[in-house]
N, C-alpha and C. Protein backbone atom coordinates (compact mmCIF):
# COMPACT_ATOMS: atom_id res chain seq x y z
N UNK A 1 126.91 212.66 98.00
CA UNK A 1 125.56 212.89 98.43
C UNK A 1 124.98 214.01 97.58
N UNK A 2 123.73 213.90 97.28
CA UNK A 2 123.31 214.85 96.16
C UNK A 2 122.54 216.14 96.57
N UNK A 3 121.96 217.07 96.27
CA UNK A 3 121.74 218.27 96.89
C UNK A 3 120.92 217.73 97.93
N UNK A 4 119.71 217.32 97.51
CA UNK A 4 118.26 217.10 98.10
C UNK A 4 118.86 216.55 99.02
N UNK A 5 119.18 215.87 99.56
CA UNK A 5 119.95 214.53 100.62
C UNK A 5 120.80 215.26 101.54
N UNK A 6 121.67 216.05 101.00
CA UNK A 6 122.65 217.21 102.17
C UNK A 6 121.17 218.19 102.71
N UNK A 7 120.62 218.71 102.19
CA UNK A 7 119.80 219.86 102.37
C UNK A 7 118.96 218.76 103.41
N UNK A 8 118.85 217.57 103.48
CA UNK A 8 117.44 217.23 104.40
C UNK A 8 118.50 216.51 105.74
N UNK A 9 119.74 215.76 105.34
CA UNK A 9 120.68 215.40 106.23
C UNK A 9 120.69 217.53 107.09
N UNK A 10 121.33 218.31 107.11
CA UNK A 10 121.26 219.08 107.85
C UNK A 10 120.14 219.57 108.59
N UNK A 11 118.77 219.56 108.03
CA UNK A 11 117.67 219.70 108.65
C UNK A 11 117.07 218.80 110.04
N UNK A 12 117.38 217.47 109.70
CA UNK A 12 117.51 216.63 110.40
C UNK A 12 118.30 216.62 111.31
N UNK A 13 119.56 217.15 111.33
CA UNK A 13 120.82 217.11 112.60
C UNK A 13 120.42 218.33 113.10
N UNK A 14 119.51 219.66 112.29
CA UNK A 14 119.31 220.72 113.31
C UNK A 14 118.29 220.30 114.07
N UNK A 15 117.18 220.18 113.49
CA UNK A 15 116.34 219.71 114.73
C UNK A 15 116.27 218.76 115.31
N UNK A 16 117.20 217.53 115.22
CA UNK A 16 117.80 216.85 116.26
C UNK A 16 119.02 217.82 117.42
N UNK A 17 119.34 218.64 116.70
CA UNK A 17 120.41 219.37 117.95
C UNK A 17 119.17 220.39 118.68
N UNK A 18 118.71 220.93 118.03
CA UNK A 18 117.81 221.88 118.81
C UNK A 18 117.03 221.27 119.80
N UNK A 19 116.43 220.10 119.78
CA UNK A 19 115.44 219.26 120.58
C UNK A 19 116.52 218.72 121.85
N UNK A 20 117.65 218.04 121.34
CA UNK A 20 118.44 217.72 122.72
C UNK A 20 119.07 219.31 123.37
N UNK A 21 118.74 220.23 122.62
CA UNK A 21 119.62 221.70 123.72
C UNK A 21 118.30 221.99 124.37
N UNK A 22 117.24 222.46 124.02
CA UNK A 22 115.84 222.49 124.52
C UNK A 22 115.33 221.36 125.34
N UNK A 23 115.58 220.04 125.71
CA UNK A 23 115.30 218.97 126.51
C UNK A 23 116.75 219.29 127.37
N UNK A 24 117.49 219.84 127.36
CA UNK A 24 118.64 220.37 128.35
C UNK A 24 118.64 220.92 129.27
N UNK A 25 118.50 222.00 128.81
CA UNK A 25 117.67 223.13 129.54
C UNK A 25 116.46 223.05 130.09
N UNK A 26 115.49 222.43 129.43
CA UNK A 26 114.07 222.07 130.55
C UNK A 26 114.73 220.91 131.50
N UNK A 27 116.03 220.22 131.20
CA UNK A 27 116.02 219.52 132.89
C UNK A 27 117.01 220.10 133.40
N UNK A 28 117.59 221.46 133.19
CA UNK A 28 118.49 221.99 134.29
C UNK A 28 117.50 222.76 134.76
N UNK A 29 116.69 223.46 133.93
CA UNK A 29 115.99 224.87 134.79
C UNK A 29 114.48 223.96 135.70
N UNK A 30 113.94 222.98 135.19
CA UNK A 30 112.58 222.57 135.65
C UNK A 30 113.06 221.80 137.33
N UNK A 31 111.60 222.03 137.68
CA UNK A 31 111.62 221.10 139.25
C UNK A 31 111.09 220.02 138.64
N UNK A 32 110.19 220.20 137.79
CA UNK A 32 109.66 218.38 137.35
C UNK A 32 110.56 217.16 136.57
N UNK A 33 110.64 216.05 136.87
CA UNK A 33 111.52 215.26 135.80
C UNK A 33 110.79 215.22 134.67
N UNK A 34 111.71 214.83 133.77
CA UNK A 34 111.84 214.36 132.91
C UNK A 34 111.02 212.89 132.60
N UNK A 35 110.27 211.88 131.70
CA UNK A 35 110.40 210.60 132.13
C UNK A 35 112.07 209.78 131.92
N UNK A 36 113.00 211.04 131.28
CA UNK A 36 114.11 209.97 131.02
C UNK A 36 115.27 210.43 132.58
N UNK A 37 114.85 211.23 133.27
CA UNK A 37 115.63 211.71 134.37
C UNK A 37 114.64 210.86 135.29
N UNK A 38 113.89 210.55 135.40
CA UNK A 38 112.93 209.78 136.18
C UNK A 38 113.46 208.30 135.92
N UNK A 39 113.54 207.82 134.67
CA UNK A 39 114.34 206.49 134.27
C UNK A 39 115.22 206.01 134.73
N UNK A 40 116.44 207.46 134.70
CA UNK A 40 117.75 206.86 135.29
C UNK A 40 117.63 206.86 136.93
N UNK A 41 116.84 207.74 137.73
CA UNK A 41 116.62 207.86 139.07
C UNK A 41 116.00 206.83 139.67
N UNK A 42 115.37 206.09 138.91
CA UNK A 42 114.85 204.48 139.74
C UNK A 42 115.79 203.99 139.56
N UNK A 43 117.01 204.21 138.68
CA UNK A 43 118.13 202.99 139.07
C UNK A 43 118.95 202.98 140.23
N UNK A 44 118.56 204.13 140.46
CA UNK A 44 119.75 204.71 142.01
C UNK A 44 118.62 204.63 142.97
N UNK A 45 118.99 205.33 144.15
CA UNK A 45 118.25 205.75 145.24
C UNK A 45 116.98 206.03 145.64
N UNK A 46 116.75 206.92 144.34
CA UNK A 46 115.11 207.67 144.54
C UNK A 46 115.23 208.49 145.78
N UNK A 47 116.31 209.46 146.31
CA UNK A 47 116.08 210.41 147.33
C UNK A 47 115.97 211.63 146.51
N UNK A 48 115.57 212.39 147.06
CA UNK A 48 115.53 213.55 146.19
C UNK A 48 116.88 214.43 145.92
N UNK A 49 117.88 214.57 147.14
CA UNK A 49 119.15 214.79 146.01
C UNK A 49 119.60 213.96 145.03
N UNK A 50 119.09 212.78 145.17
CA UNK A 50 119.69 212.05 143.77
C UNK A 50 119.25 212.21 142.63
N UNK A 51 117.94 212.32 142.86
CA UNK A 51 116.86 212.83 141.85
C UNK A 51 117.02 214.14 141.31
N UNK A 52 117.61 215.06 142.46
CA UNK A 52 117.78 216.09 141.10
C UNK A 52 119.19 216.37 140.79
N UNK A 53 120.01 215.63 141.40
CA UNK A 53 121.56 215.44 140.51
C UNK A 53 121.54 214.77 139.51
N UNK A 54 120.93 213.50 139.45
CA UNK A 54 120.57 212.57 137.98
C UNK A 54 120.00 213.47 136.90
N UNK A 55 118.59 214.40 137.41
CA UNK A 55 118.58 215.62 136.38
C UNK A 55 119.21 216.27 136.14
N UNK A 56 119.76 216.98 136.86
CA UNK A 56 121.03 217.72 136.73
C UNK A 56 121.94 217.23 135.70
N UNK A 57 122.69 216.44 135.60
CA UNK A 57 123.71 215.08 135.03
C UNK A 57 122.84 215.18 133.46
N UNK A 58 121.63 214.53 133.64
CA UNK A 58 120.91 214.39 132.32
C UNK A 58 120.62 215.43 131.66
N UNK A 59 120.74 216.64 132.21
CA UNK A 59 120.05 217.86 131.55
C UNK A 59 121.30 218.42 130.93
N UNK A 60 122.99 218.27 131.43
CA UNK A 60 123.70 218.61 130.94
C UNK A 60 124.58 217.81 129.61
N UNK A 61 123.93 216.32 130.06
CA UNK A 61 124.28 215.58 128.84
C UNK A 61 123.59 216.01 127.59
N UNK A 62 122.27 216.03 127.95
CA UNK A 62 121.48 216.60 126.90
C UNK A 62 121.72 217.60 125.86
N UNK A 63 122.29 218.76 126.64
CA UNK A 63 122.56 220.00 126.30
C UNK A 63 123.87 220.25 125.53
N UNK A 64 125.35 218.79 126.01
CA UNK A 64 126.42 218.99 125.07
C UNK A 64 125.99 218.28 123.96
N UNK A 65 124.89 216.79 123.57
CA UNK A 65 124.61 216.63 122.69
C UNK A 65 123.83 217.34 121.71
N UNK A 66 123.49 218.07 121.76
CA UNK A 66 122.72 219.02 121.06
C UNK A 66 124.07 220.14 121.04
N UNK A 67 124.69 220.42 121.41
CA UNK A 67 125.35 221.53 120.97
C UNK A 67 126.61 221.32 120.02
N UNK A 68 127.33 219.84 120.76
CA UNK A 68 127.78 219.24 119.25
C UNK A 68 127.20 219.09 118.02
N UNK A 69 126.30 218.33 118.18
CA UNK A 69 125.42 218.36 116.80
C UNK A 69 125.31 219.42 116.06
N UNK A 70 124.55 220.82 116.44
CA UNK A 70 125.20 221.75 116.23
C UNK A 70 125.98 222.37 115.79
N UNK A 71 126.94 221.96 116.73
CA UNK A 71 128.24 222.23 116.22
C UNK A 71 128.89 221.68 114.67
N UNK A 72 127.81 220.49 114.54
CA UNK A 72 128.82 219.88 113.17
C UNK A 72 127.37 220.17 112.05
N UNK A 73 126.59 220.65 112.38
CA UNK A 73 125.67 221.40 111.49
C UNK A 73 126.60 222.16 110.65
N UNK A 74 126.99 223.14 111.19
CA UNK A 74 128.32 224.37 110.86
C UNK A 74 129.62 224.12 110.51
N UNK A 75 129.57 222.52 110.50
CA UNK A 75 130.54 221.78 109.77
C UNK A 75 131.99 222.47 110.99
N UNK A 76 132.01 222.56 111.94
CA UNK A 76 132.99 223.11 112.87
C UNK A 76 133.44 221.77 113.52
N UNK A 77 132.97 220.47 113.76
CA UNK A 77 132.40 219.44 114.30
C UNK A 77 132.96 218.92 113.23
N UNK A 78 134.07 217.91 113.21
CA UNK A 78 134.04 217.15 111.24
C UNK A 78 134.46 215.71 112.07
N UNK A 79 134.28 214.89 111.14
CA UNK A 79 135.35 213.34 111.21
C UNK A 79 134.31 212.49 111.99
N UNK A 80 135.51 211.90 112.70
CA UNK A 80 135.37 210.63 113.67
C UNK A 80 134.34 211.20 114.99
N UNK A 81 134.89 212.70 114.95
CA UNK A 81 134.15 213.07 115.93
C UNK A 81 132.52 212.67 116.31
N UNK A 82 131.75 213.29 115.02
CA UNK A 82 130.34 212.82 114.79
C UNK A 82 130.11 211.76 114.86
N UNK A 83 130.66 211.08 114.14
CA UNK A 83 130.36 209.27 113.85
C UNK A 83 130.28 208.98 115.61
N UNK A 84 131.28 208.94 116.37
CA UNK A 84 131.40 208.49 117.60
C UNK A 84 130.19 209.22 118.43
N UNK A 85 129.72 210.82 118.42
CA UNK A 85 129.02 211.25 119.31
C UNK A 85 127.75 210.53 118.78
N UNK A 86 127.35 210.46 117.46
CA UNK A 86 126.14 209.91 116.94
C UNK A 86 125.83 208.53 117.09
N UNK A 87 126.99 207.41 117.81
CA UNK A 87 127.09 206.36 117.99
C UNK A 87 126.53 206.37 119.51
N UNK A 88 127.49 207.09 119.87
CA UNK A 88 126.79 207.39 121.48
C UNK A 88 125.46 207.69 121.38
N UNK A 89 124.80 208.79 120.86
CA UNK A 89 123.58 209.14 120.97
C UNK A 89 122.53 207.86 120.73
N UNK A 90 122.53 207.32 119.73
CA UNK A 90 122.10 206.04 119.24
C UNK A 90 122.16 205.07 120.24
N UNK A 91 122.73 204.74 120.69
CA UNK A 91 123.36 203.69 121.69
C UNK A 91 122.41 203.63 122.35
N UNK A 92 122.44 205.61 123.45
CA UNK A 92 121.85 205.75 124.61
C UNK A 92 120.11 205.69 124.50
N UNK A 93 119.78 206.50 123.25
CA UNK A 93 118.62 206.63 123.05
C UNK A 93 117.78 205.26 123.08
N UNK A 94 118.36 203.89 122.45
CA UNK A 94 117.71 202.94 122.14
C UNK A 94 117.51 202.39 123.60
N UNK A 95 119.17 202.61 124.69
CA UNK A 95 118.70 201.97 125.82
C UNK A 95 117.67 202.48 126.65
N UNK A 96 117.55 203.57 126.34
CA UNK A 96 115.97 204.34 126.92
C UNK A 96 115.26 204.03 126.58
N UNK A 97 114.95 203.72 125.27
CA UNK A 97 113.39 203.13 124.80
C UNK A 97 113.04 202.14 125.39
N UNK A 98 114.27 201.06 125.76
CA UNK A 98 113.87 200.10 126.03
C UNK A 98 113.80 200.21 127.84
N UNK A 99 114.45 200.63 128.41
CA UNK A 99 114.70 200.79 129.58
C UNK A 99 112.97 201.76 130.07
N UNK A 100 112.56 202.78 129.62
CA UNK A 100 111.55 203.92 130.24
C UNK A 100 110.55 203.23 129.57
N UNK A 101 110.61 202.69 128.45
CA UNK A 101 109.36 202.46 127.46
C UNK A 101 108.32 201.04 127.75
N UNK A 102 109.98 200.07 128.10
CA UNK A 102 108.75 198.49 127.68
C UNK A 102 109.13 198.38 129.29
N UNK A 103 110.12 198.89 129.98
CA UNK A 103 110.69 198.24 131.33
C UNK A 103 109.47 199.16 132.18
N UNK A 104 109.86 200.21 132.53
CA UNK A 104 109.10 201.23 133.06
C UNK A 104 107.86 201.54 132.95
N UNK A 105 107.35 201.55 131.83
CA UNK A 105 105.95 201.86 131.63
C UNK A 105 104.54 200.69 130.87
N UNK A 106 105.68 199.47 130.85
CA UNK A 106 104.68 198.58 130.42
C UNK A 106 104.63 197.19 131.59
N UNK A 107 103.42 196.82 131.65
CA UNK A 107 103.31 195.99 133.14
C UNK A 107 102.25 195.10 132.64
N UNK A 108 102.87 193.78 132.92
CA UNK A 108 102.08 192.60 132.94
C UNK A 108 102.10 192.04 134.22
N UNK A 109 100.87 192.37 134.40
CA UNK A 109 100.43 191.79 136.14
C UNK A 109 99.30 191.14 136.38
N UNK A 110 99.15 190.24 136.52
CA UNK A 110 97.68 189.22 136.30
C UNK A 110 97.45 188.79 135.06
N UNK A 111 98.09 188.62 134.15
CA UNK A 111 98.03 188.43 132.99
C UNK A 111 97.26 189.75 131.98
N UNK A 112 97.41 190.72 133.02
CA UNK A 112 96.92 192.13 132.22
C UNK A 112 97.87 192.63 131.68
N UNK A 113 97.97 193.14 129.96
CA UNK A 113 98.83 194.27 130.15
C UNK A 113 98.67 195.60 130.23
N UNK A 114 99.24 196.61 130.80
CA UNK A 114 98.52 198.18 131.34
C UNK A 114 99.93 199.01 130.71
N UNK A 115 99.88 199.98 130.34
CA UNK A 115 101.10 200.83 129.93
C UNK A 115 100.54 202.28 130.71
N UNK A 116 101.44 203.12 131.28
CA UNK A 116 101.25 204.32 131.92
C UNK A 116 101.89 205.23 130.87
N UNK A 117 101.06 206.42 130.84
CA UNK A 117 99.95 206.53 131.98
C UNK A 117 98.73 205.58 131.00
N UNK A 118 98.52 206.11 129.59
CA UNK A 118 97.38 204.86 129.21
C UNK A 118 98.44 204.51 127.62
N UNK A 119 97.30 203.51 127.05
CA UNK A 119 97.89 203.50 125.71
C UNK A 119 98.37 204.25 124.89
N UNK A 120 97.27 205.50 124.33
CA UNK A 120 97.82 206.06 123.68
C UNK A 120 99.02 206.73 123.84
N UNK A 121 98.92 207.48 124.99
CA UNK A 121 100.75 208.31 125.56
C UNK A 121 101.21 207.70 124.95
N UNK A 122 101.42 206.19 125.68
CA UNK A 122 102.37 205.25 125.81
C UNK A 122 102.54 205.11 124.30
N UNK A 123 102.06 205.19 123.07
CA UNK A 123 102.29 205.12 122.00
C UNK A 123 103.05 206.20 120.89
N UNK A 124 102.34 207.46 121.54
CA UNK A 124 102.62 209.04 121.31
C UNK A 124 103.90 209.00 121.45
N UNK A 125 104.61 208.71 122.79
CA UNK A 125 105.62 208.73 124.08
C UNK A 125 106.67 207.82 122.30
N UNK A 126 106.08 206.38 122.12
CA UNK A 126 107.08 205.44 121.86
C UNK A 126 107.37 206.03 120.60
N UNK A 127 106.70 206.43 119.58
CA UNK A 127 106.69 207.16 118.55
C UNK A 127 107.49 207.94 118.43
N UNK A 128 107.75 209.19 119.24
CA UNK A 128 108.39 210.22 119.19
C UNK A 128 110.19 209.80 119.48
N UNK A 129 110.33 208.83 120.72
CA UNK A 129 111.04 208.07 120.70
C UNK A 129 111.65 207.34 119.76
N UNK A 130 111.34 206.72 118.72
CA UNK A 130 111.75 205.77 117.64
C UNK A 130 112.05 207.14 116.84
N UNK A 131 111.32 208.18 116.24
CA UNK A 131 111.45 209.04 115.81
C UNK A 131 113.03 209.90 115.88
N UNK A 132 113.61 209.98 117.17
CA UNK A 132 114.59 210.83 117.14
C UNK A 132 115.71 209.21 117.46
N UNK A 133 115.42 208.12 117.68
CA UNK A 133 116.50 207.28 117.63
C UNK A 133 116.89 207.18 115.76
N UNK A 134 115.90 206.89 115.04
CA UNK A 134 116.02 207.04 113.74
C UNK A 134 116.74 208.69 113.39
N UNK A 135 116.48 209.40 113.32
CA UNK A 135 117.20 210.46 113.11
C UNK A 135 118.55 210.40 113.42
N UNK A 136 118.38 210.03 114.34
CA UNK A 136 119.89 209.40 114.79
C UNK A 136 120.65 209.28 114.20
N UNK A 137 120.03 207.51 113.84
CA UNK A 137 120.82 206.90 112.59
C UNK A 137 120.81 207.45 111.14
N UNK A 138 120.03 208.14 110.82
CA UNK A 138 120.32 208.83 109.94
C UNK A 138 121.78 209.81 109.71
N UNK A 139 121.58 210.33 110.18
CA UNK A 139 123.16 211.10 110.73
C UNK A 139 123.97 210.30 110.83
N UNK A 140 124.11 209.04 111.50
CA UNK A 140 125.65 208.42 111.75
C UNK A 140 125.62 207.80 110.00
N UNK A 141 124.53 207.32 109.35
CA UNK A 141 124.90 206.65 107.91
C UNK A 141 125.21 207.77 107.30
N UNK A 142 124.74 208.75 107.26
CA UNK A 142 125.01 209.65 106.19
C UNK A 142 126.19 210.26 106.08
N UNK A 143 126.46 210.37 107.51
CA UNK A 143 127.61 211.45 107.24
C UNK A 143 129.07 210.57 107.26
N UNK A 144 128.63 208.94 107.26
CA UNK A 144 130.26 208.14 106.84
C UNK A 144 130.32 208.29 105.45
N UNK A 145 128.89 209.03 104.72
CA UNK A 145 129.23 209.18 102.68
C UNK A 145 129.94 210.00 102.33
């Protein structure tokens, strides 16, 4: 891999680690969900201890993915290890897009379609989304070179 390419591969895994330790921490410390702690909580119960153990749960997943990442920023993190956590990350991220994004927030009802809260979010929202699933994959290709 050639300078330019390592120098933007690490930039990329930091602020992919920084964004999942910072989305960690806003769902351990916040009373509000998340929409992706909100995602997984319609699959369960919807009581409110579940609701904020699912945050809870999500805010700490959040927080070891980002700190691995991290961690292999500093090259402390090497091998199979990454490949597998970045496989995971990938995995999970895409089933969210699809799960919070087209399941959750997009509704064909009368032959209308409506996305919440309106379009644009809903576009902003999907964007940013595709955004860090790609980053993703960036990281798992790069770092099998």
């Amino acid at each position: 891999m050639n300078r330019s390419y390592k120098f933007s591969y690490t930039l990329i895994q930091l602020a992919l680690s920084l964004y999942f330790i910072v989305l960690g921490i806003q769902e351990i410390s916040s009373s509000q969900q998340s929409d992706l702690a909100r995602g997984v909580s319609s699959l369960f119960s919807g009581t409110a201890v579940m609701d904020s153990t699912i945050q809870m749960v999500v805010g700490v997943l959040a927080l070891i993915s980002g700190a691995l990442l991290l961690l292999g920023v500093f090259q402390l993190v090497k091998g199979r290890a990454i490949d597998m956590f970045a496989a995971l990350i990938f995995v999970f991220w895409l089933v969210r897009i699809v799960y919070v994004r087209f399941i959750l927030e997009m509704n064909l009802a009368g032959g209308t379609l409506t996305f919440y809260p309106d379009l644009e979010e809903w576009l902003l929202s999907l964007s940013h989304d595709i955004l860090v699933l790609c980053s993703t994959f960036i990281i798992l290709q790069l770092h099998r070179e």
